[in-house]
Protein backbone atom coordinates (compact mmCIF):
# COMPACT_ATOMS: atom_id res chain seq x y z
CA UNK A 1 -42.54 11.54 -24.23
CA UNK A 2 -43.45 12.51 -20.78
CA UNK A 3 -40.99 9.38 -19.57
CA UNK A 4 -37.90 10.92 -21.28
CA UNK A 5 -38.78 14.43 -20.09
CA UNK A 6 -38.66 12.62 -16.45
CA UNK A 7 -35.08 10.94 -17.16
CA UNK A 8 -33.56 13.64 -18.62
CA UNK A 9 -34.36 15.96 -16.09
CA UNK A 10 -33.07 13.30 -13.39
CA UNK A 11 -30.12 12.83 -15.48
CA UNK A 12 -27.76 14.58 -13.23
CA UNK A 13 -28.50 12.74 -10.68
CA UNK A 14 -27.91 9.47 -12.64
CA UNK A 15 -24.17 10.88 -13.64
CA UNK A 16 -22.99 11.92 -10.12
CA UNK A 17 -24.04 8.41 -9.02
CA UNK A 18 -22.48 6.67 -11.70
CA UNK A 19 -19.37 8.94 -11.26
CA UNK A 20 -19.11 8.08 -7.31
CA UNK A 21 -19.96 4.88 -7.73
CA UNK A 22 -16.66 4.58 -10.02
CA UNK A 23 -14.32 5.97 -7.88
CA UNK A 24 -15.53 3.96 -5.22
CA UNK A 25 -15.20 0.56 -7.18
CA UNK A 26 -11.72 2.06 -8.31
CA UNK A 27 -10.62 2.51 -5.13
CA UNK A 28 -11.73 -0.74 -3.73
CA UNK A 29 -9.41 -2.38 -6.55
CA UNK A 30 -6.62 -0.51 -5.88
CA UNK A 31 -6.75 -1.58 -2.31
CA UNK A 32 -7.37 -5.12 -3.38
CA UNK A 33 -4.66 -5.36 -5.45
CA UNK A 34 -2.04 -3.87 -4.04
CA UNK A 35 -0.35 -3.84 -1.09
CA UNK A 36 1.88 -1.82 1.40
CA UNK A 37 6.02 -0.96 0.45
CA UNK A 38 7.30 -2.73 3.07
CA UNK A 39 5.52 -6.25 0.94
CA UNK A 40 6.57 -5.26 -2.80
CA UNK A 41 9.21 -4.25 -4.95
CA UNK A 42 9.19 -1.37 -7.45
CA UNK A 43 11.18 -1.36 -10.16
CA UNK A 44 10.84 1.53 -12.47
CA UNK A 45 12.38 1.14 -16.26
CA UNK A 46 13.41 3.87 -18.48
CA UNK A 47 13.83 1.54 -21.90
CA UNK A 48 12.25 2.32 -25.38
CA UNK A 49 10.05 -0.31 -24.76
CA UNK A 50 8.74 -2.64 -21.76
CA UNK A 51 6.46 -5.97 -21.17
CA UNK A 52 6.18 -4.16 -17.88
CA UNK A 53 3.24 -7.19 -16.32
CA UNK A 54 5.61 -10.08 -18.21
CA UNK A 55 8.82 -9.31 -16.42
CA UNK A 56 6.67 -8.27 -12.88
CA UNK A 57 5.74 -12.26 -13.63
CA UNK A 58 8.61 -13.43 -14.43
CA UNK A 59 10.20 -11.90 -11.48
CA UNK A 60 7.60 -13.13 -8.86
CA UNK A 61 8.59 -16.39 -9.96
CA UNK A 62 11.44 -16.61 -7.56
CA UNK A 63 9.62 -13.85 -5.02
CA UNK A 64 11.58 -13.35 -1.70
CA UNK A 65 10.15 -14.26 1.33
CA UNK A 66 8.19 -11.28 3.06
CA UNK A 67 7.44 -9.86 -0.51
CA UNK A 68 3.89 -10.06 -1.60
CA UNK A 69 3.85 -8.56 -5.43
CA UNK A 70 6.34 -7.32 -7.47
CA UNK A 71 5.59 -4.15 -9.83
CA UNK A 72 7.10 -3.23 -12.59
CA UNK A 73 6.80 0.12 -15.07
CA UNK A 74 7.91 2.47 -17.30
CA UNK A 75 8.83 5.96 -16.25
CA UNK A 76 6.17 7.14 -18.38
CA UNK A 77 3.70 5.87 -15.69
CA UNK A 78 4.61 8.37 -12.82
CA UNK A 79 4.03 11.18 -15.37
CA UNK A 80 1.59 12.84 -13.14
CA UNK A 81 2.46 11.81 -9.73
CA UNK A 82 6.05 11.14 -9.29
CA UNK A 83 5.44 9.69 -5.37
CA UNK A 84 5.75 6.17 -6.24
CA UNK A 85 8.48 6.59 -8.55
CA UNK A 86 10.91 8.38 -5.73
CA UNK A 87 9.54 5.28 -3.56
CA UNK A 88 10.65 2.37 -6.07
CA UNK A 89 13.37 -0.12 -5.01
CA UNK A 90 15.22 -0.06 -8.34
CA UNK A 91 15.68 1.74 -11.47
CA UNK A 92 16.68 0.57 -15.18
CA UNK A 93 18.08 3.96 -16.42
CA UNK A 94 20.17 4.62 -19.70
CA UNK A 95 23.74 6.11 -18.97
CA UNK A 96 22.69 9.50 -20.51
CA UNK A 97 19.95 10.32 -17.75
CA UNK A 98 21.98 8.98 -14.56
CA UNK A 99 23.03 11.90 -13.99
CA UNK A 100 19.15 13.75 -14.14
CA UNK A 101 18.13 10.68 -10.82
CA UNK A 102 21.46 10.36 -9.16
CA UNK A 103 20.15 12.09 -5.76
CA UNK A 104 17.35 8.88 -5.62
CA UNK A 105 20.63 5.93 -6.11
CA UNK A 106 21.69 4.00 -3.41
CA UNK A 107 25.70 4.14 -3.12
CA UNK A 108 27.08 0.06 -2.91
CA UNK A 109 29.83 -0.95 -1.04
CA UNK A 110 32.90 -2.35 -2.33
CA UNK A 111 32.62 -6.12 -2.64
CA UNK A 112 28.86 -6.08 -0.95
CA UNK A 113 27.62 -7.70 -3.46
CA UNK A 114 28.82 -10.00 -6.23
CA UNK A 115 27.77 -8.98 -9.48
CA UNK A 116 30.25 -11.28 -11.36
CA UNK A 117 32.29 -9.66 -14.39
CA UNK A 118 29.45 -6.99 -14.93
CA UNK A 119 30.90 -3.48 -15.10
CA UNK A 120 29.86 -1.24 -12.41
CA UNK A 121 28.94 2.57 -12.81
CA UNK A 122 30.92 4.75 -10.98
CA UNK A 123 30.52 8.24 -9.81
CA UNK A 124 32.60 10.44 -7.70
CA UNK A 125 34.16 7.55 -6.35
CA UNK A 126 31.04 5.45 -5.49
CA UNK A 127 29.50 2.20 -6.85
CA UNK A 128 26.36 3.44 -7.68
CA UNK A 129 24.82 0.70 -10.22
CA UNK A 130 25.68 -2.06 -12.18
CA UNK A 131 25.55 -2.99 -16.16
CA UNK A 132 22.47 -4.51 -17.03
CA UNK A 133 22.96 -3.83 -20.79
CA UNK A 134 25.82 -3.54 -22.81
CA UNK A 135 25.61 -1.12 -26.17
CA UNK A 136 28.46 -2.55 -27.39
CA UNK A 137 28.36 -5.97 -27.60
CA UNK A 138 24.41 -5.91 -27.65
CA UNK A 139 24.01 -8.58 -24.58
CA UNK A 140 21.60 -8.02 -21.70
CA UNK A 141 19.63 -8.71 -19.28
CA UNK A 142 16.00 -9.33 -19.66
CA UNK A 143 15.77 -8.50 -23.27
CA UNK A 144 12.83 -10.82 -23.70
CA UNK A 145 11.71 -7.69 -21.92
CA UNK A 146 13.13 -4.59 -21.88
CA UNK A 147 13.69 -2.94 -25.21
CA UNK A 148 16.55 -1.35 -24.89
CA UNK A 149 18.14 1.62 -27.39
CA UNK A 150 20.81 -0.54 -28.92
CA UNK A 151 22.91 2.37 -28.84
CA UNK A 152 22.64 3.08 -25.09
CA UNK A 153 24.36 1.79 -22.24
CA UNK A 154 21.53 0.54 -19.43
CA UNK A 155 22.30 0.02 -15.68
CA UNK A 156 20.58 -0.94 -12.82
CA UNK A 157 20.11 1.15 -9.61
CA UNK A 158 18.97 0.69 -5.91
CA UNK A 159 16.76 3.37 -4.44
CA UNK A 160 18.34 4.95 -1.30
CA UNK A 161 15.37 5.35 0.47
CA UNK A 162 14.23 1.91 -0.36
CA UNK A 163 13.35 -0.57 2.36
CA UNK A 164 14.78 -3.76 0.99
CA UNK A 165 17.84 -2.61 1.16
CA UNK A 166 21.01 -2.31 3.64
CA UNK A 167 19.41 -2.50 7.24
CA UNK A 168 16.59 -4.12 5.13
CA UNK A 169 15.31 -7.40 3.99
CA UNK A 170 17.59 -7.61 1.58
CA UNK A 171 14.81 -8.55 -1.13
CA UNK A 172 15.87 -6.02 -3.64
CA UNK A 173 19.31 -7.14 -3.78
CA UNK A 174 17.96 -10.55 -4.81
CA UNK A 175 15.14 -9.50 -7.43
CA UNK A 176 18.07 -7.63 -8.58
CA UNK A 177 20.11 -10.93 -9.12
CA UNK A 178 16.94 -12.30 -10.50
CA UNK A 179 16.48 -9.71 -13.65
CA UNK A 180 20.22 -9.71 -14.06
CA UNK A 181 19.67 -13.42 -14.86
CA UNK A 182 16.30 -12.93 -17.41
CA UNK A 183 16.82 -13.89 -20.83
């Protein structure tokens, strides 16, 4: 008895340690597995459904050079801190909401980039994305996955303030090429 009277009244103790020890360990895996923005690309998704760690694999599979990691996720995952989410490189938004994260798209030039007989969203004159899934005829990109409303026009976006892009590296641009060509 006298031996649980002793832990119990150390158990305080115990829980902070445990509790610092945690964050600790937690922070020593965030710093081993991931790296600065300048060596990854973000790509947030707003789709009803999304194999966020298949497609970041899938998509590292033809990794430009300089890039590190690719990362992939769901809107639903900067729910609390939206920092990383204003930082991503690209964005898979539905035509409905374009208009709620149209300050954080990257305006393309004319004929920058070939995108092939994909439609391009327009806005005020400006390219601002491309169509990465078609509600009408029901083909897209990456629907192995990306669940998209079948409904619901998709496109993809570039981040303005990303830095793969224009006086960049470039590397969005081509892990943009690189979804656009996912099954």
């Amino acid at each position: 008895m006298r031996i649980f009277k002793n832990i119990f009244s150390q158990l305080h103790r115990w829980i902070l340690w445990a509790l610092i020890s945690a964050v600790f360990w937690g922070w020593i895996f965030q710093l081993v597995t991931n790296t600065t923005p300048a060596h990854k690309i973000v790509l947030y998704t707003s789709v009803e459904s999304c194999e966020d760690k298949a497609l970041a694999l899938a998509l590292e599979e033809d990794r430009p050079e300089g890039i590190k990691m690719i990362k992939v996720h769901p809107f639903s995952y900067a729910m609390f801190d939206d920092g990383e989410l204003l930082s991503a490189d690209l964005y898979v938004v539905s035509a409905p909401e374009v208009e709620e994260y149209r300050s954080s798209f990257a305006a393309m030039e004319e004929g920058s980039w070939d995108w092939g007989d994909r439609e391009l969203y327009r806005l005020d004159g400006q390219i601002l994305g491309v169509k990465i899934y078609d509600a009408a005829t029901g083909e897209g990109a990456a629907k192995s996955y990306l669940g998209y409303a079948p409904d619901t026009d998709y496109y993809l976006f570039f981040n303005v303030a990303s830095l793969h892009l224009g006086d960049g590296d470039g590397a969005a641009l081509r892990v943009a090429e690189h979804l656009l060509k996912l099954p």
